[in-house]
Protein backbone atom coordinates (compact mmCIF):
# COMPACT_ATOMS: atom_id res chain seq x y z
CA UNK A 1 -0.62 194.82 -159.26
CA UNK A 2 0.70 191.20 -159.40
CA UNK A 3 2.22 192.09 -163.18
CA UNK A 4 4.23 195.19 -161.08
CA UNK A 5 5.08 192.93 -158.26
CA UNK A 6 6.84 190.31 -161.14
CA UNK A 7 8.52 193.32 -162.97
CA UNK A 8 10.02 194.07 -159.89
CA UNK A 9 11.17 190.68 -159.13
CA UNK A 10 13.17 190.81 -162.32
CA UNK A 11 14.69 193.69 -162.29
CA UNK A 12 15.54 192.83 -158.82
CA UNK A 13 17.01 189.44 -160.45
CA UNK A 14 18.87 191.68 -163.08
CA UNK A 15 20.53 193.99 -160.71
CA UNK A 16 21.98 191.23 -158.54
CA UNK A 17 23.66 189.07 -161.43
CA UNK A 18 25.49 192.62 -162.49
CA UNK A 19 26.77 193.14 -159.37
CA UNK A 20 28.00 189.71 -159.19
CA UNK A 21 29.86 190.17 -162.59
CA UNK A 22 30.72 193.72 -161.83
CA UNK A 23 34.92 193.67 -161.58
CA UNK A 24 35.71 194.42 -157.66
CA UNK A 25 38.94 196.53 -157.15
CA UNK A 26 41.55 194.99 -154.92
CA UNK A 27 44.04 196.35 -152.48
CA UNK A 28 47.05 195.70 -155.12
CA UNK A 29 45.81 197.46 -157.76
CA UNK A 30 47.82 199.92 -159.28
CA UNK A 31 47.52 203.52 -159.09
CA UNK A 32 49.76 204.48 -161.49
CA UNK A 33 52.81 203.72 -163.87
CA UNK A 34 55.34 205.18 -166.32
CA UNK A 35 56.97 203.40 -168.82
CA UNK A 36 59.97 205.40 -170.65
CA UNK A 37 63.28 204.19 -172.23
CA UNK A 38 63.90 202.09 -175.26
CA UNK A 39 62.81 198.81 -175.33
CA UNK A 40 64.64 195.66 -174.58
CA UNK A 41 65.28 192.76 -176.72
CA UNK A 42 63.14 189.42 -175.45
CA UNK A 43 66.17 187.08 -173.48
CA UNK A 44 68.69 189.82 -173.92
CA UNK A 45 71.35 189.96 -171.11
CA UNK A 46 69.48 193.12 -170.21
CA UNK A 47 66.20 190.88 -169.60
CA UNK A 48 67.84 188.00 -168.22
CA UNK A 49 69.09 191.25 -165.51
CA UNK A 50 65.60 192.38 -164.99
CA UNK A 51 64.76 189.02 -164.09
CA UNK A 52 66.68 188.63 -161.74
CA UNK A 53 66.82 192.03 -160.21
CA UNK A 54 63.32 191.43 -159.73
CA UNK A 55 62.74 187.97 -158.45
CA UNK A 56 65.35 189.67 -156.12
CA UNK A 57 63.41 193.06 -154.90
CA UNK A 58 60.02 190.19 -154.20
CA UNK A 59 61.79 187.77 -152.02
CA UNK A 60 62.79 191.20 -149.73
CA UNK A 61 61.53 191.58 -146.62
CA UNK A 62 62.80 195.08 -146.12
CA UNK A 63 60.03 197.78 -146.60
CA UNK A 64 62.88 199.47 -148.61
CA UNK A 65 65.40 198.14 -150.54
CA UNK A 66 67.60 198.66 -153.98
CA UNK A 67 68.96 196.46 -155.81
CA UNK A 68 71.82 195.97 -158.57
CA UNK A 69 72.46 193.48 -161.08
CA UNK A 70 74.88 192.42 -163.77
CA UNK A 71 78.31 193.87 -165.04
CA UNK A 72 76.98 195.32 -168.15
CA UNK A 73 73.80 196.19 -169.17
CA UNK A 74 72.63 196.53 -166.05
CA UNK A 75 69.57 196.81 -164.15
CA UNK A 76 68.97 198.89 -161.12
CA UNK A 77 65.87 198.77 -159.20
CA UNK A 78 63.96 200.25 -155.90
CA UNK A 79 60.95 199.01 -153.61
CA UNK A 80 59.42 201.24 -150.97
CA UNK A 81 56.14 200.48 -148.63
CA UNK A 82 54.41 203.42 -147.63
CA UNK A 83 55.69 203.88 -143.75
CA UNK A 84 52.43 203.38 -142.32
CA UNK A 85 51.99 199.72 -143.91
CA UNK A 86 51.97 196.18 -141.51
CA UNK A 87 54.94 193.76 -142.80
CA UNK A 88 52.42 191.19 -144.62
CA UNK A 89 50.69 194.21 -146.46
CA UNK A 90 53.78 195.67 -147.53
CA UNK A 91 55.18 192.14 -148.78
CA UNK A 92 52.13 191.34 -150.92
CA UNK A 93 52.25 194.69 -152.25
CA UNK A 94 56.33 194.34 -153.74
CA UNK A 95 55.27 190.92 -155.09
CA UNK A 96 52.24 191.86 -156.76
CA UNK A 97 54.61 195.08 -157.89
CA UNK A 98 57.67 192.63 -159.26
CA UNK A 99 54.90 190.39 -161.86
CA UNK A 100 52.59 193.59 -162.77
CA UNK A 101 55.55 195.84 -163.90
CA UNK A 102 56.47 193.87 -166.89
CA UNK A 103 52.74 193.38 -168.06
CA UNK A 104 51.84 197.22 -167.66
CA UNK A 105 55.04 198.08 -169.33
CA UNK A 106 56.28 195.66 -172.16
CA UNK A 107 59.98 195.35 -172.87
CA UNK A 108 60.62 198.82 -171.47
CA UNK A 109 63.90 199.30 -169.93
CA UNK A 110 62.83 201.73 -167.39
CA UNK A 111 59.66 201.96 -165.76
CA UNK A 112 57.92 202.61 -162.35
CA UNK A 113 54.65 201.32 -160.69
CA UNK A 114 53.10 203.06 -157.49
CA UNK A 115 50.41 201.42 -155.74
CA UNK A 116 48.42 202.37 -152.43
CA UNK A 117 51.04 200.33 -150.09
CA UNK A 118 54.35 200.25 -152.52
CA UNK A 119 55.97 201.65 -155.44
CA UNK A 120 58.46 199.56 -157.68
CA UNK A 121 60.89 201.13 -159.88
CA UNK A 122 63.37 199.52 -162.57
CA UNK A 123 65.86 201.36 -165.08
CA UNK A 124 68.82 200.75 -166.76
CA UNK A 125 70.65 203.88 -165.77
CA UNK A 126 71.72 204.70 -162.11
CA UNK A 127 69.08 206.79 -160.42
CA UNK A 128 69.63 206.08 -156.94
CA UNK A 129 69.77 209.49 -154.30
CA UNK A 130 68.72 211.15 -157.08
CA UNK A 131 65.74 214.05 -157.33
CA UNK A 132 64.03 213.47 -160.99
CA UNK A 133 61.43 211.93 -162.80
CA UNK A 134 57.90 212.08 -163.81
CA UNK A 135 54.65 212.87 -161.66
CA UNK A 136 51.26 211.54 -161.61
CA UNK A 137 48.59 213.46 -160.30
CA UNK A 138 44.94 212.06 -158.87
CA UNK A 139 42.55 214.36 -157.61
CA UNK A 140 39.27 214.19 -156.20
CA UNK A 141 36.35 215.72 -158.49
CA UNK A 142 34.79 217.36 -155.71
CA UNK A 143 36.08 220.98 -154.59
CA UNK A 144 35.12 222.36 -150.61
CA UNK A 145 32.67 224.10 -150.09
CA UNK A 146 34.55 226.90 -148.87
CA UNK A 147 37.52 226.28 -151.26
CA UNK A 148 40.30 229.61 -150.27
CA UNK A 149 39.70 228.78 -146.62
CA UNK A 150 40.00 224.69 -147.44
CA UNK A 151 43.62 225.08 -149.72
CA UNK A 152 44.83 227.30 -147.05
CA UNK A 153 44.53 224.93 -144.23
CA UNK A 154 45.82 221.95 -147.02
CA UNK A 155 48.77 223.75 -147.63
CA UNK A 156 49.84 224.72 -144.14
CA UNK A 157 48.90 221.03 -143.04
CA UNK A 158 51.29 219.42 -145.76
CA UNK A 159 54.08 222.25 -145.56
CA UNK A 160 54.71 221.01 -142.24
CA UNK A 161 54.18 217.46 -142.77
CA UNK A 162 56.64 217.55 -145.41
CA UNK A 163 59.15 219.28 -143.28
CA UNK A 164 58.15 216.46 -140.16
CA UNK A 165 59.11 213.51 -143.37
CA UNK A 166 62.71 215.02 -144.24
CA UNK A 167 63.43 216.20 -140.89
CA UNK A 168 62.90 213.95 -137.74
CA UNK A 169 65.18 211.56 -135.71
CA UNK A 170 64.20 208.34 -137.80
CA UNK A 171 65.75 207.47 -141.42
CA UNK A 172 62.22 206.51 -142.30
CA UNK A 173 61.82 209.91 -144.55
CA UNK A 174 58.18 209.23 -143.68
CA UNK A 175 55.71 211.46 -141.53
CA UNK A 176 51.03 211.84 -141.09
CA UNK A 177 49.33 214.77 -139.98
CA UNK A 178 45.77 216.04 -139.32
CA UNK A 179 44.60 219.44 -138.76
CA UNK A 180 41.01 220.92 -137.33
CA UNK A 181 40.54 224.44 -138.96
CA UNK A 182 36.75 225.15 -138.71
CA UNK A 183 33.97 223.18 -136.55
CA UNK A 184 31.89 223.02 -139.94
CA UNK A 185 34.75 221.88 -142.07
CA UNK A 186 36.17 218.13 -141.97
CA UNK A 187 39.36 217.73 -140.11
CA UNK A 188 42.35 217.33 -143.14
CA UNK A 189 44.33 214.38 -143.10
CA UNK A 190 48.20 214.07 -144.63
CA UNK A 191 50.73 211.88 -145.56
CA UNK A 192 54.19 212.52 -147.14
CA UNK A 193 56.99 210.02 -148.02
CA UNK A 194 60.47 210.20 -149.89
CA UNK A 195 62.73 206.96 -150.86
CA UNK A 196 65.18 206.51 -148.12
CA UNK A 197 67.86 206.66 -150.93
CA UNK A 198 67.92 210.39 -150.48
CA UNK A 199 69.56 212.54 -148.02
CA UNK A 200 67.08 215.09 -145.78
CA UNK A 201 68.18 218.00 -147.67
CA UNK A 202 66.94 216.28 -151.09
CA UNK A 203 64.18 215.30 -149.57
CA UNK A 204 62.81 218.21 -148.44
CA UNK A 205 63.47 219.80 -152.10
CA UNK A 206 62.11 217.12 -153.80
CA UNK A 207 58.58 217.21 -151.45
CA UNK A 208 58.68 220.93 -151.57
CA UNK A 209 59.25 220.58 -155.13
CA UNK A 210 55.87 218.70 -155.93
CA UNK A 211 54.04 220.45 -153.08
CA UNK A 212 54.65 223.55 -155.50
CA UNK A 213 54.03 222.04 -158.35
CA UNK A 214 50.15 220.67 -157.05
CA UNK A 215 49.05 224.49 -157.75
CA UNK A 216 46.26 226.83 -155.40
CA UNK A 217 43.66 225.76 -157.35
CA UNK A 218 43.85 222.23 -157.07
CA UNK A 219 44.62 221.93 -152.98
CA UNK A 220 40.91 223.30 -152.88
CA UNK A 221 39.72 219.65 -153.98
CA UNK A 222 38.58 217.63 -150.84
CA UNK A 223 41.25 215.08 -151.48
CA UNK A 224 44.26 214.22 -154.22
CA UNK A 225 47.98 212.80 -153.94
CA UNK A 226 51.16 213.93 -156.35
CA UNK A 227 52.98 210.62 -156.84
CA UNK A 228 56.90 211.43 -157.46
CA UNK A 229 59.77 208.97 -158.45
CA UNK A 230 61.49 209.87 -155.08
CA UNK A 231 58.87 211.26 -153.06
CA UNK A 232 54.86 211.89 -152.71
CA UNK A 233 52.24 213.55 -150.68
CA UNK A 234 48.59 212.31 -150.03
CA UNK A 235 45.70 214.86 -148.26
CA UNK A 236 42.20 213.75 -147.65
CA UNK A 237 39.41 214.98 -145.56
CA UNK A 238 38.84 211.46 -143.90
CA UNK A 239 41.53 209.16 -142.08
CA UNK A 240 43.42 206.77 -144.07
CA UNK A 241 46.80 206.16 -142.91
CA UNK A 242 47.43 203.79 -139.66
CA UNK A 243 48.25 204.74 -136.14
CA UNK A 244 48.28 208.02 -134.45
CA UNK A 245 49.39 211.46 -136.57
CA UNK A 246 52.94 212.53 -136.22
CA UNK A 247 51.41 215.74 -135.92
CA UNK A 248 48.42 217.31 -134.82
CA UNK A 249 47.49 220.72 -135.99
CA UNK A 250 44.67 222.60 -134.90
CA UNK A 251 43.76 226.39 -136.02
CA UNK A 252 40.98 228.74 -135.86
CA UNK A 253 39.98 229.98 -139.20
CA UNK A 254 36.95 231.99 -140.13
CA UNK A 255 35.27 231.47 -143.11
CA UNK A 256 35.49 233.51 -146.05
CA UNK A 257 33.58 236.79 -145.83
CA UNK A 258 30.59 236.43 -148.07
CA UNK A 259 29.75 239.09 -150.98
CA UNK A 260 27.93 242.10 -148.99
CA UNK A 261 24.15 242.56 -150.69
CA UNK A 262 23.55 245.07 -152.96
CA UNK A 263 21.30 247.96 -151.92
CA UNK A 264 17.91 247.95 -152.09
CA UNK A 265 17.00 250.39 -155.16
CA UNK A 266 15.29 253.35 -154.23
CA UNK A 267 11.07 252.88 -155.14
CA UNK A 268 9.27 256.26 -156.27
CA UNK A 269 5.73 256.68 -154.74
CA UNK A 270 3.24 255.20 -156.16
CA UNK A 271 0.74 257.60 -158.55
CA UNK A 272 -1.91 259.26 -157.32
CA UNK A 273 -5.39 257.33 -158.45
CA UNK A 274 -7.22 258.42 -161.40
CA UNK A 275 -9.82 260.92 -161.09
CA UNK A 276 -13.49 259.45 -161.38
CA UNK A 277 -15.83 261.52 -162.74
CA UNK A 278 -18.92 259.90 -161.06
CA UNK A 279 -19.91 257.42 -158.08
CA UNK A 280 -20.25 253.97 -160.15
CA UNK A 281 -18.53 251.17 -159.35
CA UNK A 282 -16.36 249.97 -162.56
CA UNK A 283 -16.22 246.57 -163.67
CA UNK A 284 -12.71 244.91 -163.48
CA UNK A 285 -10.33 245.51 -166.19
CA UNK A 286 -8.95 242.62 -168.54
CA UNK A 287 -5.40 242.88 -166.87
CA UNK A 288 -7.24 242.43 -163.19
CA UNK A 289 -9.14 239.38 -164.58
CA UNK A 290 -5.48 238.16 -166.22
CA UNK A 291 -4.02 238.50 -162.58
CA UNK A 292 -6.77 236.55 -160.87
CA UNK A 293 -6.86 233.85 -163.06
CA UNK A 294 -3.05 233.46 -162.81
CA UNK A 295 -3.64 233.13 -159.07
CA UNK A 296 -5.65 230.37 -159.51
CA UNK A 297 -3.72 228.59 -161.73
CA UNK A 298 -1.19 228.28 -159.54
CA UNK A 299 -3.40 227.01 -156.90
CA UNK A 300 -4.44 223.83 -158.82
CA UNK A 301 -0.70 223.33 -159.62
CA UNK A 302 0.12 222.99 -156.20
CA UNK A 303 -2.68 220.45 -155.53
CA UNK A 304 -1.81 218.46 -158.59
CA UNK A 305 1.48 218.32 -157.48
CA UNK A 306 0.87 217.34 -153.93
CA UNK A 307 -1.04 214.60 -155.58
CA UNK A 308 1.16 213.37 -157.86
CA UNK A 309 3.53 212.64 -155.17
CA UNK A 310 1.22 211.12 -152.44
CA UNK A 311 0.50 208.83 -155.86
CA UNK A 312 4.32 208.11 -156.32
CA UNK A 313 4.35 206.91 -152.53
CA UNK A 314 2.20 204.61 -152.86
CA UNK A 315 3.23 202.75 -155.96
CA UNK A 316 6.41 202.50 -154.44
CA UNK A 317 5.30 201.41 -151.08
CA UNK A 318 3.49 198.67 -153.17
């Protein structure tokens, strides 16, 4: 017993120093990035742009904000904080986004970086108001367990939050929303979110666009976000924006009708016992004597069973 207790002890020991050494994920971590173009040449005027268009975008303190720099080969660049974000959060997250995007994407002349709180984008063509670009896609592994009823609700929830983003009396382009569907279901949460470059109209194409493009078979996951170069959507089934919804949704759906059971098949009567010729009892058959030993089989299985796991308890209690 005292060589289990030390065992233990060690692998106690072990377990600790990996989580210690284990790499811990951070707030500014990015989610995502594209890196397209040519590349640049090192200390090119192009560079020397970037550089500056950059150290420009970090020292903002506008939760959006575009910038423009040089007379030729120029370098145009955008910073948005997710609408939700404090000041301080949203500031850590564009300077964290200014020194990553040259690491994650070397000498590229255009590139983009989203991260929970921000996304930074750089390119050396105009792309300002514009509707275009690439799409990243995170999902949750997970589907619902009731996954028609679940994308239903999803895509009625974002539909209108989407409309609430390009479409309401502040230039924010920014709107949450929950909805309760079902009393055994979790209550959806979602955000949506275009750059503030774009006009309402372009907006709402560009978030209808990707809402589209997300497909009926993926809104039945229990959470995932489409992250566009001008706009993106986020739904989970847990809280994770700040502050109250913009809207608040709430529906009474019933649950998909489950797959009626198939008939019971029709039995024929049983046969009519064997004729016996005289009054003596038989002895039982082979097949009987199979059937009862069978029985009894099982029985000690169930005992050994039970055993083995009052014997588990215990060595674990210990």
């Amino acid at each position: 017993m005292a060589r289990f207790r030390s065992l233990l002890v060690v692998v106690a020991a072990v377990l600790v120093l990996l989580l210690q050494s284990a790499p811990t994920a951070t707030a500014e971590d990015s989610l995502y990035h594209v890196c397209e173009g040519s590349n640049y040449t090192a200390n090119s005027s192009f560079h020397s742009n970037l550089r500056t268009l950059l150290a420009s975008l970090s020292a903002s303190n506008s939760a959006f904000s575009t910038g423009t720099v040089g007379s030729s080969n120029q370098a145009f660049g955008l910073v948005l904080c997710r609408g939700d974000v404090a000041s301080n959060n949203c500031k850590t997250c564009i300077k964290a986004a200014s020194k990553n995007i040259t690491q994650l994407c070397v000498q590229s002349r255009q590139a983009i970086v989203w991260y929970d709180h921000c996304q930074l984008r750089y390119s050396d063509v105009r792309f300002f108001s514009s509707n275009n670009g690439s799409l990243g896609i995170m999902v949750n592994n997970n589907n619902s367990t009731d996954p028609d009823t679940f994308a239903s609700a999803v895509k009625e929830l974002m539909g209108k939050v989407a409309d609430r983003a390009a479409h309401n009396s502040s230039s924010l382009l920014f709107a949450t929303g929950m909805m309760k569907y079902r009393s055994d279901l979790p209550t959806i949460y979602g955000l949506a979110q275009c750059t503030r470059d774009l006009s309402a109209d372009v907006c709402s194409q560009c978030l209808q666009g990707i809402l589209d493009i997300y497909g009926n078979s993926t809104y039945a996951r229990i959470g995932g976000r489409l992250l566009g170069y001008s706009c993106n959507f986020r739904y989970e089934a847990y809280t994770f924006f700040a502050g109250d919804p913009t809207i608040s949704l709430e529906r009474t759906i019933s649950p998909s009708p489950s797959p009626s059971p198939s008939p019971s098949p029709l039995l024929s009567p049983p046969p009519p016992p064997p004729l016996i010729a005289s009054n003596k009892s038989h002895p039982p058959t082979a097949e009987t004597e199979g059937q009862s030993g069978k029985g009894n089989k099982k029985d000690i299985g169930k005992v050994l069973t039970i055993a083995a796991a009052i014997g588990l308890a215990l060595v674990i209690t210990l």
